[in-house]
Protein backbone atom coordinates (compact mmCIF):
# COMPACT_ATOMS: atom_id res chain seq x y z
CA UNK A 1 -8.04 102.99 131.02
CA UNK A 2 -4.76 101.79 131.25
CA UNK A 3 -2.58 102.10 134.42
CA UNK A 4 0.09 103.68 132.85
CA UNK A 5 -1.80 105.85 130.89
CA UNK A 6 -2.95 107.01 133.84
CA UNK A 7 0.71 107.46 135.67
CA UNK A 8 1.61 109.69 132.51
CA UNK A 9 -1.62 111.84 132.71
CA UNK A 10 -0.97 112.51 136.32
CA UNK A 11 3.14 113.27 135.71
CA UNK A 12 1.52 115.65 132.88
CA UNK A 13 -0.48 117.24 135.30
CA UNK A 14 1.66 117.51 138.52
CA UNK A 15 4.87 119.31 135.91
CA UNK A 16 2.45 121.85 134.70
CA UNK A 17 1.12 122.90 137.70
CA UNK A 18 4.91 123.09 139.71
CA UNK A 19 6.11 125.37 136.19
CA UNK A 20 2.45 127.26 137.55
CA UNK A 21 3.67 127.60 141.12
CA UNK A 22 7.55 128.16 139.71
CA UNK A 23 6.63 130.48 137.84
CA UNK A 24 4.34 132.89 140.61
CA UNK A 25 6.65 132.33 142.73
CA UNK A 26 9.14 134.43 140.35
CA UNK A 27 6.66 136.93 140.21
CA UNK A 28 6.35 137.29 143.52
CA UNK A 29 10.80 137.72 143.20
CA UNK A 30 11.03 134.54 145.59
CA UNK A 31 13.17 133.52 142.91
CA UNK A 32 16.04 134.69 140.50
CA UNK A 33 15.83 133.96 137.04
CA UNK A 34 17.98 131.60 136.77
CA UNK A 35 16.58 129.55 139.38
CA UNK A 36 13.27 129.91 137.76
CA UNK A 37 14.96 128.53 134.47
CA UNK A 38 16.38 125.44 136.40
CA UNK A 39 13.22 124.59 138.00
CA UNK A 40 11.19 125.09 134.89
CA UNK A 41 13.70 123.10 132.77
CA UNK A 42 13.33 120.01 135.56
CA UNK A 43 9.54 120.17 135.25
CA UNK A 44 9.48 120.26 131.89
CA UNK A 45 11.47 117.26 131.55
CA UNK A 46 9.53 115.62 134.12
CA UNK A 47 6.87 116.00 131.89
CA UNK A 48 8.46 114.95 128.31
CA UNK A 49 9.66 111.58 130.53
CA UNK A 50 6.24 111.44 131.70
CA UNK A 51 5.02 111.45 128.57
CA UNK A 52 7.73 109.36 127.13
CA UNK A 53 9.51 107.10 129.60
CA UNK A 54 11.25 104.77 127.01
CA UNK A 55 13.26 108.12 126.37
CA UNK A 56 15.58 106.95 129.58
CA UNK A 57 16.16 103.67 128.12
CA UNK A 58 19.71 104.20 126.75
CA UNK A 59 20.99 105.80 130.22
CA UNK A 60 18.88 102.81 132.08
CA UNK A 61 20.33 100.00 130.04
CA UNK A 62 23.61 100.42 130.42
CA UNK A 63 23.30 101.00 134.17
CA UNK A 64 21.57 97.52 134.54
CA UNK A 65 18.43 98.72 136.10
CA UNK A 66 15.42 96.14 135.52
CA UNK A 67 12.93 98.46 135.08
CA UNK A 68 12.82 102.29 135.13
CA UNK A 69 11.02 102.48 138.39
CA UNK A 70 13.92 100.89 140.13
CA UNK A 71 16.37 103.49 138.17
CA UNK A 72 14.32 106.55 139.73
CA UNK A 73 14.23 105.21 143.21
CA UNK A 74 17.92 105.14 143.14
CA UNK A 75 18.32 108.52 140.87
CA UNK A 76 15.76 110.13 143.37
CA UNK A 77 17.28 108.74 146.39
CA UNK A 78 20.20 110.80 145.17
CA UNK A 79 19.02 113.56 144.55
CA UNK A 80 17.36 113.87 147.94
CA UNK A 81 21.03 113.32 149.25
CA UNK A 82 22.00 116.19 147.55
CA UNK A 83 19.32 118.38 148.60
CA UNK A 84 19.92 117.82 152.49
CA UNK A 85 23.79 118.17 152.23
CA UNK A 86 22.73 121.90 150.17
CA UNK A 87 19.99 122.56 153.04
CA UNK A 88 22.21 122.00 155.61
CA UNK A 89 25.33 123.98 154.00
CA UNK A 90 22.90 126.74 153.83
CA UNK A 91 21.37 126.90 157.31
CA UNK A 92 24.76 126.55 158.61
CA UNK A 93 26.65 129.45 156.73
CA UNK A 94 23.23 131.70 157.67
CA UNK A 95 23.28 130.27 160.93
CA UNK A 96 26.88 131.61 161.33
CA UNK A 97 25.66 135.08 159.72
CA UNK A 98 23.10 135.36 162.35
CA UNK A 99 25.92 134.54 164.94
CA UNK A 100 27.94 137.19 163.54
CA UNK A 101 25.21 140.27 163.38
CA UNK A 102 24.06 139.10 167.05
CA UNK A 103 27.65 139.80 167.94
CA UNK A 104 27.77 143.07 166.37
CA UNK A 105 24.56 144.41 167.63
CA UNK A 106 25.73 143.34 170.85
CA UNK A 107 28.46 144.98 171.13
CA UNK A 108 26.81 148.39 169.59
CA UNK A 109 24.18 148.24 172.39
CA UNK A 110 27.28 147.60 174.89
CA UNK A 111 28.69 151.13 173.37
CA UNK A 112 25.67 152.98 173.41
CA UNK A 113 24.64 151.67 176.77
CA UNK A 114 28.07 152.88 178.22
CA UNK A 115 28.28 156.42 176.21
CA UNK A 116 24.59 156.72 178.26
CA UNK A 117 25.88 156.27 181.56
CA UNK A 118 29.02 158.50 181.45
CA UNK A 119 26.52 161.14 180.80
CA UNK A 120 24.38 160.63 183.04
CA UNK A 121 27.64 160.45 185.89
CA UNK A 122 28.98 163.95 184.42
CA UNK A 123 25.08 165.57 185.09
């Protein structure tokens, strides 16, 4: 069999079973639906450029790329990119959250802790 025959087989494959785990894990409401419509439109074209790579050839041409490999190493590179700066957005803003309801609790256990022991002077 040929090679790439065997590249598009396993892209086939590999986008079927992420729209699989995309779509259980909306079931289980780990996502909203219209993250579940993002991810299951990028596997899906994974899959028609899987099946179809020469599809990319009038965004690749005029690029310059040499071949399409090289165009999604760079693309995917990007993407990545993306996807940490996002990551770390997140985690910081829930990180700050966190700081915040720490705080709060804190200072309710401070209240509570001092309401306790004026009572316990005035017995």
């Amino acid at each position: 069999m040929n090679t790439t025959l065997w590249i598009q087989l396993l892209g086939i494959i590999f986008g079927i079973a992420m729209i699989y785990f995309t779509y259980v894990k909306y079931k289980r409401k780990e996502l909203n639906s219209g993250e579940f419509i993002t991810w299951t439109a990028g596997w899906i074209i994974l899959g028609i450029t899987a099946i179809s790579p020469s599809i990319l050839d009038p965004i690749i041409d005029p690029l310059n790329f040499y071949r399409r490999l090289d165009f999604f190493v760079v693309f995917g590179f990007f993407i990545l990119l993306a996807l940490g700066f996002y990551n770390y957005s997140k985690t910081k803003k829930l990180e700050h959250k966190l700081k915040m309801f720490v705080r709060k609790q804190a200072l309710q256990n401070a209240e509570e802790y001092g309401k306790e022991k004026q009572e316990v002077k005035q017995k």
